[in-house]
C-alpha atoms as a PDB file:
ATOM      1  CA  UNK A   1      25.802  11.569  -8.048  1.00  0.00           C
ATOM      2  CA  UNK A   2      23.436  11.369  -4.987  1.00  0.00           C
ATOM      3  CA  UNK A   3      19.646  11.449  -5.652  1.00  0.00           C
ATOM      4  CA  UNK A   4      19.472  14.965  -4.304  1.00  0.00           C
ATOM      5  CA  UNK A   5      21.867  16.348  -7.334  1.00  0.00           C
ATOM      6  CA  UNK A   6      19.778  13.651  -9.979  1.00  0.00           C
ATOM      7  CA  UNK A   7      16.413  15.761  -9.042  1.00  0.00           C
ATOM      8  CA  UNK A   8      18.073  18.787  -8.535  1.00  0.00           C
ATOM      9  CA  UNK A   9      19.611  18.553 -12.473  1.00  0.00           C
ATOM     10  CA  UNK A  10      16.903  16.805 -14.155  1.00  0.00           C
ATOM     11  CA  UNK A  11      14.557  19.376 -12.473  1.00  0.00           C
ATOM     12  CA  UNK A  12      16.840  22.129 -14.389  1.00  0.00           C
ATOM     13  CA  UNK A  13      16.481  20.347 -17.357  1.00  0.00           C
ATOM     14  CA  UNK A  14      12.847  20.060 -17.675  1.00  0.00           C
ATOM     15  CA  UNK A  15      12.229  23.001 -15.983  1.00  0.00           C
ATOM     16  CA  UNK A  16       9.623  21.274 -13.046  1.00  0.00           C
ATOM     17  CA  UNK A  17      10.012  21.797  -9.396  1.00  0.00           C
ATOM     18  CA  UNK A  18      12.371  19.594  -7.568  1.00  0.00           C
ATOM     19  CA  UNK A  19       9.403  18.302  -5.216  1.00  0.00           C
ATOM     20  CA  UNK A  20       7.788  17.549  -8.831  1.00  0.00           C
ATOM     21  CA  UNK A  21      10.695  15.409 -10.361  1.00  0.00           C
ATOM     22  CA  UNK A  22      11.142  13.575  -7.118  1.00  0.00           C
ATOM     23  CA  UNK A  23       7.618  12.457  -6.738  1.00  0.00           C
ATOM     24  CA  UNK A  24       8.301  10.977 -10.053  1.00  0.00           C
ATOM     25  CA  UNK A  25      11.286   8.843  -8.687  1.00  0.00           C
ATOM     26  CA  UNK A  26      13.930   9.461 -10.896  1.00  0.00           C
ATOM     27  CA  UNK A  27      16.916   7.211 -10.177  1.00  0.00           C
ATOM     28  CA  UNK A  28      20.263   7.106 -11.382  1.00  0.00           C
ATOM     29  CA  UNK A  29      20.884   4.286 -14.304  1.00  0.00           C
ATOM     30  CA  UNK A  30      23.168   1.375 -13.145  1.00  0.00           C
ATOM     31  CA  UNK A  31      24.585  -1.179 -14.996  1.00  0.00           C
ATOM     32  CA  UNK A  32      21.378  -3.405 -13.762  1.00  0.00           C
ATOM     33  CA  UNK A  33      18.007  -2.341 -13.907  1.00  0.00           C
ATOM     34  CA  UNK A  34      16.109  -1.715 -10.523  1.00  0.00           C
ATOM     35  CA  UNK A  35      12.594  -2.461 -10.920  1.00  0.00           C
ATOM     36  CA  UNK A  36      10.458  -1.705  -8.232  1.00  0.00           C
ATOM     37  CA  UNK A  37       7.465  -4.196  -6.965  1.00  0.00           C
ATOM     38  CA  UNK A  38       4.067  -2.752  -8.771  1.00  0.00           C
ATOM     39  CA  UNK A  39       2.441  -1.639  -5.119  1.00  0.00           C
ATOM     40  CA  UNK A  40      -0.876  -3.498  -5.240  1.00  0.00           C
ATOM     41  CA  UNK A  41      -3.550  -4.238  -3.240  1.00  0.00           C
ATOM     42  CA  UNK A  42      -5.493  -7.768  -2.341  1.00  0.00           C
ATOM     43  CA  UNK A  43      -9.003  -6.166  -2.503  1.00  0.00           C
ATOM     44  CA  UNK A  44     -10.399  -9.659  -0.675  1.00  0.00           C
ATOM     45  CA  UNK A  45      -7.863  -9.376   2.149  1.00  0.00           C
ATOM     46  CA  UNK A  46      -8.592  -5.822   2.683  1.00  0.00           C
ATOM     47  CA  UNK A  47     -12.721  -6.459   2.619  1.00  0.00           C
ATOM     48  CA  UNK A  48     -11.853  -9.458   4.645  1.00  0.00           C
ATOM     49  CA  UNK A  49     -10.041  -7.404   7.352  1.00  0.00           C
ATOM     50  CA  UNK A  50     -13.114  -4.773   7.445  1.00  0.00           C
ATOM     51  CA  UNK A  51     -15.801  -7.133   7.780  1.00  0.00           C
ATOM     52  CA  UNK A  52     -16.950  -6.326  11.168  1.00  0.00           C
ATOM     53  CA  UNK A  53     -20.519  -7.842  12.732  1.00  0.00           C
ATOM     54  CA  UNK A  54     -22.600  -4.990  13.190  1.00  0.00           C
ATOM     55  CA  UNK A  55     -24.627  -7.416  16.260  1.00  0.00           C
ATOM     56  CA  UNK A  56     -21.772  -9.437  18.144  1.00  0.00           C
ATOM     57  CA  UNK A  57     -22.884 -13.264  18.590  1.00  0.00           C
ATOM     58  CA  UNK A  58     -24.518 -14.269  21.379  1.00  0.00           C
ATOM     59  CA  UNK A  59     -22.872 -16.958  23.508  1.00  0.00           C
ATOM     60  CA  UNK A  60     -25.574 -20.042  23.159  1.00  0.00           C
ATOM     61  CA  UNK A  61     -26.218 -22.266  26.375  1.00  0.00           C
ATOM     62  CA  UNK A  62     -27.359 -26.049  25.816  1.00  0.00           C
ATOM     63  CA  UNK A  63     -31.165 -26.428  26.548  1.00  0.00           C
ATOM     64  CA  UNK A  64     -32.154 -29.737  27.922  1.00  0.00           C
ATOM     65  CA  UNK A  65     -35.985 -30.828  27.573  1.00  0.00           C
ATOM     66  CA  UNK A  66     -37.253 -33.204  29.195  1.00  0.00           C
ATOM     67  CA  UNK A  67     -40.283 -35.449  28.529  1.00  0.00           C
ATOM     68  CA  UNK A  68     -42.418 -35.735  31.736  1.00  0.00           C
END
C-alpha cells in the first residue's frame, strides 16, 4: 500500500478530505516505529541571525597628538 491509497482509505473511513488526512501524515505501520524529529526552532540563533545595526560602524582612524 502506497501513501496515496493509506490517505485515500483512511480518508473513507473517517469521512475527512484526502488533503485533510494527509496534512495529518498518516503513515503505514512497519514492523519499526518511524519517529519523526520534533521540528523546532533555536529562538537565539534565529534573533541572532536578525540582529542587524540600524547605523553601520564607522571605520576609526588613529589620532596622533602631539605636545608642542
Amino acid at each position: 500500500m502506497n501513501q496515496r491509497e493509506l490517505n485515500r482509505e483512511v480518508a473513507r473511513k473517517t469521512g475527512e478530505t484526502v488533503s485533510t488526512i494527509a496534512a495529518l501524515g498518516f503513515i503505514p505501520l512497519t514492523d519499526q516505529p518511524f519517529e519523526r524529529e520534533p521540528l523546532t526552532i533555536d529562538w537565539d540563533e534565529l534573533d541572532g541571525d536578525r540582529n542587524v545595526a540600524l547605523m553601520p560602524k564607522r571605520a576609526r582612524s588613529p589620532v596622533v597628538v602631539s605636545r608642542t
